[in-house]
Protein backbone atom coordinates (compact mmCIF):
# COMPACT_ATOMS: atom_id res chain seq x y z
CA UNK A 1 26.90 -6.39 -9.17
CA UNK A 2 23.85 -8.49 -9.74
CA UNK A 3 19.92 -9.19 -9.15
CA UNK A 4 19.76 -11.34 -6.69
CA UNK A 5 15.94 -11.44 -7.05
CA UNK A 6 13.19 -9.33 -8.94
CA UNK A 7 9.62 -9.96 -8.28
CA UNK A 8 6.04 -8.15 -8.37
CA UNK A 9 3.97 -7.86 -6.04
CA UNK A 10 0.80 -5.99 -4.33
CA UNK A 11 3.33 -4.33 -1.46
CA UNK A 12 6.29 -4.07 -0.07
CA UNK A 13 8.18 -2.39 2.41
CA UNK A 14 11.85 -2.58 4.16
CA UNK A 15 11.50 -1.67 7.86
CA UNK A 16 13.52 0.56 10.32
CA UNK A 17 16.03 -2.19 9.92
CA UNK A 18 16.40 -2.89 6.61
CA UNK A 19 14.65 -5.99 6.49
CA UNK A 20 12.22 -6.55 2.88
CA UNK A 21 9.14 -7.48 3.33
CA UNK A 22 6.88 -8.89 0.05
CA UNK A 23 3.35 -9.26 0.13
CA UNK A 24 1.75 -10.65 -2.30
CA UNK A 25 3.42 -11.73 -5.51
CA UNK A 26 1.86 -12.42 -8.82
CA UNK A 27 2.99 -13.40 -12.82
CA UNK A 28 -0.70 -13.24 -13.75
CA UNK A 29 -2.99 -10.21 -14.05
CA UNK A 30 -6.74 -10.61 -14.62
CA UNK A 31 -8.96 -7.85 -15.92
CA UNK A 32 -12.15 -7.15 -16.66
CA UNK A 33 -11.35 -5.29 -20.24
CA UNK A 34 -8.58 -3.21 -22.08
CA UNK A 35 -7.46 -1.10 -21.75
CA UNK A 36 -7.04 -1.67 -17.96
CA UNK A 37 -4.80 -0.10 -15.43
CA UNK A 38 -2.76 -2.16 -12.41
CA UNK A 39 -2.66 0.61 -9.63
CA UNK A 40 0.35 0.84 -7.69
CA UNK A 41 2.25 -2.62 -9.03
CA UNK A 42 5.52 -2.81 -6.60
CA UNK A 43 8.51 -3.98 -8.20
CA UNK A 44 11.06 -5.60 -5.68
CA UNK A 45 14.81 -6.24 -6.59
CA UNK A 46 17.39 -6.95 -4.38
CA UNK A 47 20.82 -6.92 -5.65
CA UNK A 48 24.09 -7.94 -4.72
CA UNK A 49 28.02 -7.63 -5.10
CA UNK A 50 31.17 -8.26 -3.76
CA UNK A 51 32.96 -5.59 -1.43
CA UNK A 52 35.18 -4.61 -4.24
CA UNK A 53 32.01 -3.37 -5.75
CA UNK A 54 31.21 -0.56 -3.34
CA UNK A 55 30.01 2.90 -5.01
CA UNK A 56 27.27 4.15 -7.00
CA UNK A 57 25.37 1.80 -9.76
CA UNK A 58 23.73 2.80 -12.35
CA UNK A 59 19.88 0.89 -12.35
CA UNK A 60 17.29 1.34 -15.43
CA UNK A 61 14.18 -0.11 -15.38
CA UNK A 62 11.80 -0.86 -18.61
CA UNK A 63 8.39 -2.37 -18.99
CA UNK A 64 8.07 -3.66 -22.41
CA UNK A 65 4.70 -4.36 -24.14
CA UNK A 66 3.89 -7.38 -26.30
CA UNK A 67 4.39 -5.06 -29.33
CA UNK A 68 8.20 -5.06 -28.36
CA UNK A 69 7.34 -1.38 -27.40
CA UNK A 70 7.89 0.49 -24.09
CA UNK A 71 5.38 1.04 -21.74
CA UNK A 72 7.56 2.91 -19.16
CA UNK A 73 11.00 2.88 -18.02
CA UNK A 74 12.98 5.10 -15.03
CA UNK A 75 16.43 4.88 -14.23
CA UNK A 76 18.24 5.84 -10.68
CA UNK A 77 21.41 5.05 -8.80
CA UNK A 78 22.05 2.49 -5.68
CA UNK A 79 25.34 3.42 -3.87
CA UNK A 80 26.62 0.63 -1.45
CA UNK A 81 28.19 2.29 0.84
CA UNK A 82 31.74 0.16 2.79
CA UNK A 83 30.59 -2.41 4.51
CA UNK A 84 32.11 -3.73 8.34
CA UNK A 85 34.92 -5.15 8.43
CA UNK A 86 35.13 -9.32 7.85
CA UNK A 87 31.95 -8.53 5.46
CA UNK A 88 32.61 -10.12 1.61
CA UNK A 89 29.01 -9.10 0.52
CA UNK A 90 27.25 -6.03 0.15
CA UNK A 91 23.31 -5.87 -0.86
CA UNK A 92 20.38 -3.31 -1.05
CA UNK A 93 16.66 -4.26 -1.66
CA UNK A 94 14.92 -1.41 -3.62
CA UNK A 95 11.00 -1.15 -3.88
CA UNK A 96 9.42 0.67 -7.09
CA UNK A 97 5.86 1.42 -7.14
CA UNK A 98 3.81 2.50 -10.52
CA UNK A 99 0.58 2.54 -11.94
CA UNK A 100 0.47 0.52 -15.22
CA UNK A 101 -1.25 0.82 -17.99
CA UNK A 102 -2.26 -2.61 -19.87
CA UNK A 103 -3.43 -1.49 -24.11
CA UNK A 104 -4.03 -5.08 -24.83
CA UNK A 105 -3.85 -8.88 -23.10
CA UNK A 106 -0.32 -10.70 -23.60
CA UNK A 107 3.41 -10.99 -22.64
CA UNK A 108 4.78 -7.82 -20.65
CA UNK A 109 8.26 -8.35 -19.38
CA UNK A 110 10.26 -5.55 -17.45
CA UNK A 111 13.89 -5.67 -18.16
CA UNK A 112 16.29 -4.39 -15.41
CA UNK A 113 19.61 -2.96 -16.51
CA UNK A 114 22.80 -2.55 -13.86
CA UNK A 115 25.57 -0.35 -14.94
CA UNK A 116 24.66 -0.42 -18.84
CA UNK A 117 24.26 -4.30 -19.09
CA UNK A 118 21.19 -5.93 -19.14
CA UNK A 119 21.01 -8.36 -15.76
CA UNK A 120 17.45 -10.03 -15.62
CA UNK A 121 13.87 -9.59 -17.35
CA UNK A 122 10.67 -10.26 -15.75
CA UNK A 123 7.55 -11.50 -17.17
CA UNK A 124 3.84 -10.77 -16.38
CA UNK A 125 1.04 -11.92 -18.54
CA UNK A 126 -2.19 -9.99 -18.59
CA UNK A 127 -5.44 -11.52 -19.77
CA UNK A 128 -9.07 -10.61 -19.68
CA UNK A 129 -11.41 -12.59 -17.14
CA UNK A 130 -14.35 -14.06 -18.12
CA UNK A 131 -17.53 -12.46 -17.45
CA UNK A 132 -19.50 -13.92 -14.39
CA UNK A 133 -22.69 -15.15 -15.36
CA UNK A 134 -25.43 -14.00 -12.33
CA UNK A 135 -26.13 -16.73 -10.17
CA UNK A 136 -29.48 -18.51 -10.84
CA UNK A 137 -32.93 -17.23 -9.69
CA UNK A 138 -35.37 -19.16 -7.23
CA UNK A 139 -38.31 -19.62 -8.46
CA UNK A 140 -41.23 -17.68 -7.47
CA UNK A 141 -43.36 -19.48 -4.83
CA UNK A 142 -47.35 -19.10 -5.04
């Protein structure tokens, strides 16, 4: 079993027939000051195996900080269920949403765990924007 892909993103979804759709994918979050909270971040992974590999997986999830501390983590199961016949591949896209909170600007990275070992991480960066200056006044007219 592997990760075929993990990304973030503003939204996803995977419709009536199983199709994943990703809108909006970012490395780079902007904010106005810290602390700061990203509403409803989706995580996307897709993973992959062989047939041989059908079953229940165990999937853990953890958002470290640029402390080395955790910011959140959840675990769950993906079963794969046996595929039709003449098929060698088995997959299953899986969308998690959260609301995260940023202490401080830096190097966040989730790490995604399959079956106790440790199969991808994933980096965002967080950093304050710069203040907008107003734009400049007419002058008065007499």
């Amino acid at each position: 079993m592997r990760i075929d892909f993990a990304v973030v993103c503003d939204y996803a979804l995977v419709d009536q027939y199983g199709k994943l759709s990703v809108m909006g994918m970012f490395q780079h979050i902007w904010v106005a000051q810290f602390p700061a909270l990203h509403p409803r971040l989706h995580l996307v992974l897709r993973l992959k195996g062989k047939r041989t590999e059908i079953g229940t997986h165990q999937v853990k999830i953890r958002l470290i900080g640029p402390d080395g501390g955790e910011i959140l983590s959840g675990d769950g199961t993906v079963n794969f269920a046996e595929p039709p016949a003449g098929v060698t591949e088995i997959e299953a896209g899986a969308i998690l949403v959260f609301d995260v909170p940023f202490a401080q600007p830096g190097r966040y990275q989730y790490e995604i765990t399959v079956d106790g070992e440790l199969e991808t991480t994933l980096p965002i960066t967080v950093g304050q924007s710069q203040a907008q200056s107003p734009p400049p006044q007419a002058p008065p007219t007499s």
